[in-house]
Protein backbone atom coordinates (compact mmCIF):
# COMPACT_ATOMS: atom_id res chain seq x y z
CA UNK A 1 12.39 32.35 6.18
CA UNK A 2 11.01 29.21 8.23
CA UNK A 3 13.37 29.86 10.65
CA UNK A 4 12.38 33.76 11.00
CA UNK A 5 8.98 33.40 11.54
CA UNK A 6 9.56 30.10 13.60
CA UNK A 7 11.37 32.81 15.70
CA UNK A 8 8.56 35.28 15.68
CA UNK A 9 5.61 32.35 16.52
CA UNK A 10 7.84 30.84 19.20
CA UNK A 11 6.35 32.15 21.97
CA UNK A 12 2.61 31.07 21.15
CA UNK A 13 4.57 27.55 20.14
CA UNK A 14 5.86 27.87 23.64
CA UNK A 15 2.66 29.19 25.46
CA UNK A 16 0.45 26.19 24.04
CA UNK A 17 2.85 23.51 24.16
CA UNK A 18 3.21 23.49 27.67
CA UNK A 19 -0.47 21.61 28.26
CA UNK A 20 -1.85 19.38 25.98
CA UNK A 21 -5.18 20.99 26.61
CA UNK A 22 -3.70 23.24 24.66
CA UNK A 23 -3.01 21.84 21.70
CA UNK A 24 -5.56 22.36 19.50
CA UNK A 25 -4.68 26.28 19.75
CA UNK A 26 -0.80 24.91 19.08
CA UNK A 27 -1.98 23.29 15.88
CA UNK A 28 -3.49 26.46 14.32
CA UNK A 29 -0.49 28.29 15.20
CA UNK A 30 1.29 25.45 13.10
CA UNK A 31 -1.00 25.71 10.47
CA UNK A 32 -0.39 29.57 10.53
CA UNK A 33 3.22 29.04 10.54
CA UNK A 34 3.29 26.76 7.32
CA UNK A 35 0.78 28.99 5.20
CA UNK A 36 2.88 32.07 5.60
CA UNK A 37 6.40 30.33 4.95
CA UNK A 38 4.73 28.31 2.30
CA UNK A 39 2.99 31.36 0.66
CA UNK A 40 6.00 33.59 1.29
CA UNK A 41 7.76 31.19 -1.14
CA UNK A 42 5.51 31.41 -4.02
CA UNK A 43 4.00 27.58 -2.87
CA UNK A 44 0.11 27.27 -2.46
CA UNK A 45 -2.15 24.10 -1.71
CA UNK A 46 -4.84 22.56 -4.07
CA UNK A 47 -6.57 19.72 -2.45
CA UNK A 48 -9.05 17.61 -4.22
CA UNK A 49 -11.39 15.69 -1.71
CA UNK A 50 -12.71 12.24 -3.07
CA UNK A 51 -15.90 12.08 -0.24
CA UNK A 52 -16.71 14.96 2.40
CA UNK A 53 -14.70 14.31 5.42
CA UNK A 54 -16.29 14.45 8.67
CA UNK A 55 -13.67 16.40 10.98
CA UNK A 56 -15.60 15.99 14.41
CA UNK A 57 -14.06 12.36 14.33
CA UNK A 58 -10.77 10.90 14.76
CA UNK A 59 -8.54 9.27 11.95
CA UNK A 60 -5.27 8.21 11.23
CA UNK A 61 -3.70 9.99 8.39
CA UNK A 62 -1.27 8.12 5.31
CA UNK A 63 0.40 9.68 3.17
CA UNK A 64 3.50 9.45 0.65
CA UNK A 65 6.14 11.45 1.54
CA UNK A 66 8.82 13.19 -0.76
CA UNK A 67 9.39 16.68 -0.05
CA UNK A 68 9.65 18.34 3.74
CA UNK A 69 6.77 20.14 1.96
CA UNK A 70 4.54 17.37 2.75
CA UNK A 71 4.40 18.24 6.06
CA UNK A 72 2.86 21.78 5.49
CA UNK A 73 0.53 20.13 3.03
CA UNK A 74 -0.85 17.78 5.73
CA UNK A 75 -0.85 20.85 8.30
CA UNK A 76 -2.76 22.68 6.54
CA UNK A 77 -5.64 20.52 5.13
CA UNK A 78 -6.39 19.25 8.95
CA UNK A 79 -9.36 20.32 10.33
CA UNK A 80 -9.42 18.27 13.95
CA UNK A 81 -5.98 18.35 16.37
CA UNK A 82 -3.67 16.25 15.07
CA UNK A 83 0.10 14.73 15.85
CA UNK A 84 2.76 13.69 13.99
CA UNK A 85 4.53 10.25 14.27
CA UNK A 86 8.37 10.75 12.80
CA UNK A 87 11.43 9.29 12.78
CA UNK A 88 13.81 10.30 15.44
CA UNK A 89 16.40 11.64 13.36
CA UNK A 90 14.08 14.83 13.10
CA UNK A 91 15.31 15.70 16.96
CA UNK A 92 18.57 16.85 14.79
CA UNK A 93 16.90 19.88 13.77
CA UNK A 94 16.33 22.67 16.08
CA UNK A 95 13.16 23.68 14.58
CA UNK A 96 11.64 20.19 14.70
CA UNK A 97 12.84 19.01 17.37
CA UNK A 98 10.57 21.43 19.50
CA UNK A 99 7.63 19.83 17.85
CA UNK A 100 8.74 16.51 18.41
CA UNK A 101 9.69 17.01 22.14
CA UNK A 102 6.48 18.25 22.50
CA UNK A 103 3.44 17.83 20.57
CA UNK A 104 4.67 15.03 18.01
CA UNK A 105 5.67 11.85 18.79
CA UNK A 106 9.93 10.69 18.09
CA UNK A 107 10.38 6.97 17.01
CA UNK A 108 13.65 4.90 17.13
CA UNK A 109 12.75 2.30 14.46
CA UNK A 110 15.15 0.07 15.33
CA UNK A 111 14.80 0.09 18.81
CA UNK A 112 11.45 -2.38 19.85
CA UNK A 113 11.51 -0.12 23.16
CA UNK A 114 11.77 3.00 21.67
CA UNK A 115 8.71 1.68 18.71
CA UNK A 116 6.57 0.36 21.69
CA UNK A 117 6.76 3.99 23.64
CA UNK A 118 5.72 5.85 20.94
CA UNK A 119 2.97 3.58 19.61
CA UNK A 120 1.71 3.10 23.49
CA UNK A 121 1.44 7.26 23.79
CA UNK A 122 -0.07 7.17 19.88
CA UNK A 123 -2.81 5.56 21.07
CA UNK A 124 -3.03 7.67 24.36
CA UNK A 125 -3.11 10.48 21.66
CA UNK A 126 -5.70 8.56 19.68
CA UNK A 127 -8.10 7.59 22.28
CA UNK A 128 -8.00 11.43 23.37
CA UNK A 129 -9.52 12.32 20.48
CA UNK A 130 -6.12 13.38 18.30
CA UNK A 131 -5.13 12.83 14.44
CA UNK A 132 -2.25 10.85 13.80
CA UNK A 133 -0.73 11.63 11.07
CA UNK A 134 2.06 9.48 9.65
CA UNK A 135 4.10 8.73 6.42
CA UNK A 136 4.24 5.12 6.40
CA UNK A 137 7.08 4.59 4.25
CA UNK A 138 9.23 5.61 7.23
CA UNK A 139 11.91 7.13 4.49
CA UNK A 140 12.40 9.78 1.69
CA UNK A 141 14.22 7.66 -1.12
CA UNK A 142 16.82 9.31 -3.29
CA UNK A 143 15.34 8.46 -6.39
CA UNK A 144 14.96 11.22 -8.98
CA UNK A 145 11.67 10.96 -9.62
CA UNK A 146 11.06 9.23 -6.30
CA UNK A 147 9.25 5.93 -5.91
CA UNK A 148 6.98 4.83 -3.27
CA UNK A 149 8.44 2.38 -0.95
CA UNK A 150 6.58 -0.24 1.09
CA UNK A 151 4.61 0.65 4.29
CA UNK A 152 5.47 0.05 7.83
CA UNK A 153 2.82 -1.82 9.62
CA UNK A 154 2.35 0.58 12.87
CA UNK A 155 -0.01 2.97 11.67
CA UNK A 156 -2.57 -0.23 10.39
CA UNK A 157 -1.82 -1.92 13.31
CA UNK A 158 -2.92 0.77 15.49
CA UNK A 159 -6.02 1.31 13.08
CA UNK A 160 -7.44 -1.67 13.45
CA UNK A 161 -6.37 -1.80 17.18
CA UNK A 162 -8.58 1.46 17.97
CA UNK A 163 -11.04 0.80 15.34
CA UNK A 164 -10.11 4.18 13.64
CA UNK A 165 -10.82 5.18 10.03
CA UNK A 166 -7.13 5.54 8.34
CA UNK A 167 -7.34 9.00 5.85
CA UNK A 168 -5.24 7.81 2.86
CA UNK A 169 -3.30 10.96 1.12
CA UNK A 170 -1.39 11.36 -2.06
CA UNK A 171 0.76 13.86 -2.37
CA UNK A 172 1.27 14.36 -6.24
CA UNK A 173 4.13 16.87 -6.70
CA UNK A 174 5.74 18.20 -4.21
CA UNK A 175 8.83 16.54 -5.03
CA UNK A 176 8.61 18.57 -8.27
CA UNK A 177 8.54 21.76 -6.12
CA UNK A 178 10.91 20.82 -3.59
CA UNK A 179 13.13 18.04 -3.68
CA UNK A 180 14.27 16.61 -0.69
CA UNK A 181 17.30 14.25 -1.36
CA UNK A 182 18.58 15.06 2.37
CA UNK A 183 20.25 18.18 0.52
CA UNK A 184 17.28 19.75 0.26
CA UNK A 185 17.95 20.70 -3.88
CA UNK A 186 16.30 22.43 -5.98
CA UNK A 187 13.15 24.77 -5.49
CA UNK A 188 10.55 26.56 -7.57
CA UNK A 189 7.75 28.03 -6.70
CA UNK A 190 4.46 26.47 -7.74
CA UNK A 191 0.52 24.80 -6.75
CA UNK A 192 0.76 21.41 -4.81
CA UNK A 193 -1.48 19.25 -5.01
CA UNK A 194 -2.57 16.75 -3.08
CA UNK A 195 -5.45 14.24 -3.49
CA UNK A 196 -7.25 12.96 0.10
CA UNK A 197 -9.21 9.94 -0.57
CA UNK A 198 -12.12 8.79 1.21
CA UNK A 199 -11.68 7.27 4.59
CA UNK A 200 -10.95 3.43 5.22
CA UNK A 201 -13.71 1.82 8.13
CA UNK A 202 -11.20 0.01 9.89
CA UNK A 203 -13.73 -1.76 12.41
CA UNK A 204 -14.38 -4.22 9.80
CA UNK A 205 -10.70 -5.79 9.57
CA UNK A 206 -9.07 -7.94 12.30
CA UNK A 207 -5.42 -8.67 13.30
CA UNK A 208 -5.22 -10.89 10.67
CA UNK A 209 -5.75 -8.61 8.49
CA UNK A 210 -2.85 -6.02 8.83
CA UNK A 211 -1.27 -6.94 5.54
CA UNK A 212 -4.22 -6.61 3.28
CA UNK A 213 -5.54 -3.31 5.06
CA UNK A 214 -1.39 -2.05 4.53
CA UNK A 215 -2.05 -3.68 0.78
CA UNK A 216 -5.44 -1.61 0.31
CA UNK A 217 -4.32 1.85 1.73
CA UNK A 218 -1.13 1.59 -0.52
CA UNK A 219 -2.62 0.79 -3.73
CA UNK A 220 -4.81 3.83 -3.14
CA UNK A 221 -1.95 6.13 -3.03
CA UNK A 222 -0.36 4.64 -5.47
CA UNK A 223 -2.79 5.22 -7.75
CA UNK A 224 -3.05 9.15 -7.51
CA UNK A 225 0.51 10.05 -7.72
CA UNK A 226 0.11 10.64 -11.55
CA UNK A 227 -3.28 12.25 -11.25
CA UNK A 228 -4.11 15.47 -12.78
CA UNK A 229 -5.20 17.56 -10.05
């Protein structure tokens, strides 16, 4: 079914991937894309917003990450044009490897080259007025049920780099609705839902404070993932 209607949006994909003036119009065929799959399968969204969320600005979006349904979860509660920031395994896949060879961004964490390309055109991205949006664990875990791992430091780096508000997200149970052991077993239909936090001012932490603004943003997700949404 993703694969079908991937088919049948891929020449808008196509169309407004070819300028990133266009993007914007590529993101709400995205967003398009992942309701109808998503809704298709019995899976709908319930988002519970902790502060209003001002969309005319820019922010950099963290979020656990369990279930490949994340991704449609994040998709779909953006507002602004946004980007994702993946590992490059993803260029594996047909499907998201257009995305990633065009409007997201491929990383090679264990290359320092490959790290420093993609954070250098994250900020272009940034500064353009873009979304990043990022799972900072860098990894789905095969734990059954999973556990959140520790946080790269890009995204906080780059947050208090650009002086951008980071969007913590938890994502409470996808994993229950789609598990994602890199099998992809077990599915049910069902409500996700995901609790957005209220933005972290990043102007008022330094370099030296990477670790504790990675500390802060984690303990926030952290402490949703049992909430009852």
């Amino acid at each position: 079914m993703v694969l079908l209607f991937f088919i049948l949006l891929y020449p808008f994909f196509y169309f407004f991937s070819r300028k990133e003036s266009r993007y914007p119009q590529f993101n709400r065929a995205r967003k398009l894309w992942a309701f109808i799959t998503s809704a298709l399968s019995g899976v709908f969204y319930r988002y519970k917003f902790e502060s209003n969320i001002d969309w005319s600005k820019t922010y950099i979006v963290c979020s656990n990450h369990a279930s490949i349904l994340d991704v449609s979860a994040i998709s779909l509660m953006m507002k602004n044009s946004f980007f994702f920031l993946g590992k490059d395994e993803l260029l594996s896949n047909p499907v998201m490897a257009f995305f990633f060879k065009t409007i997201d961004i491929p990383i090679k964490r264990d290359s320092k080259i490959s790290a420093y390309k993609a954070f250098k055109k994250s900020s272009e991205r940034l500064e353009s007025g873009m979304s990043l949006v990022i799972f900072p664990e860098g990894l789905i875990g095969n734990e059954y049920p999973p556990k959140l791992h520790e946080f790269k430091n890009g995204p906080f780096k780059l947050a208090i780099n650009h002086k951008i508000q980071i969007l913590p997200v938890t994502i409470i149970n996808n994993w229950r609705l789609l598990w994602d052991d890199g099998k992809i077993n077990g599915f049910k239909p069902g409500l996700s839902k995901v609790y957005v936090h209220k933005p972290i001012d990043c102007s008022i932490f330094n370099e030296q404070d990477e670790e504790t603004l990675k500390d802060l943003v984690y303990q926030k997700i952290a402490a949703k993932l049992d909430y009852k949404l």
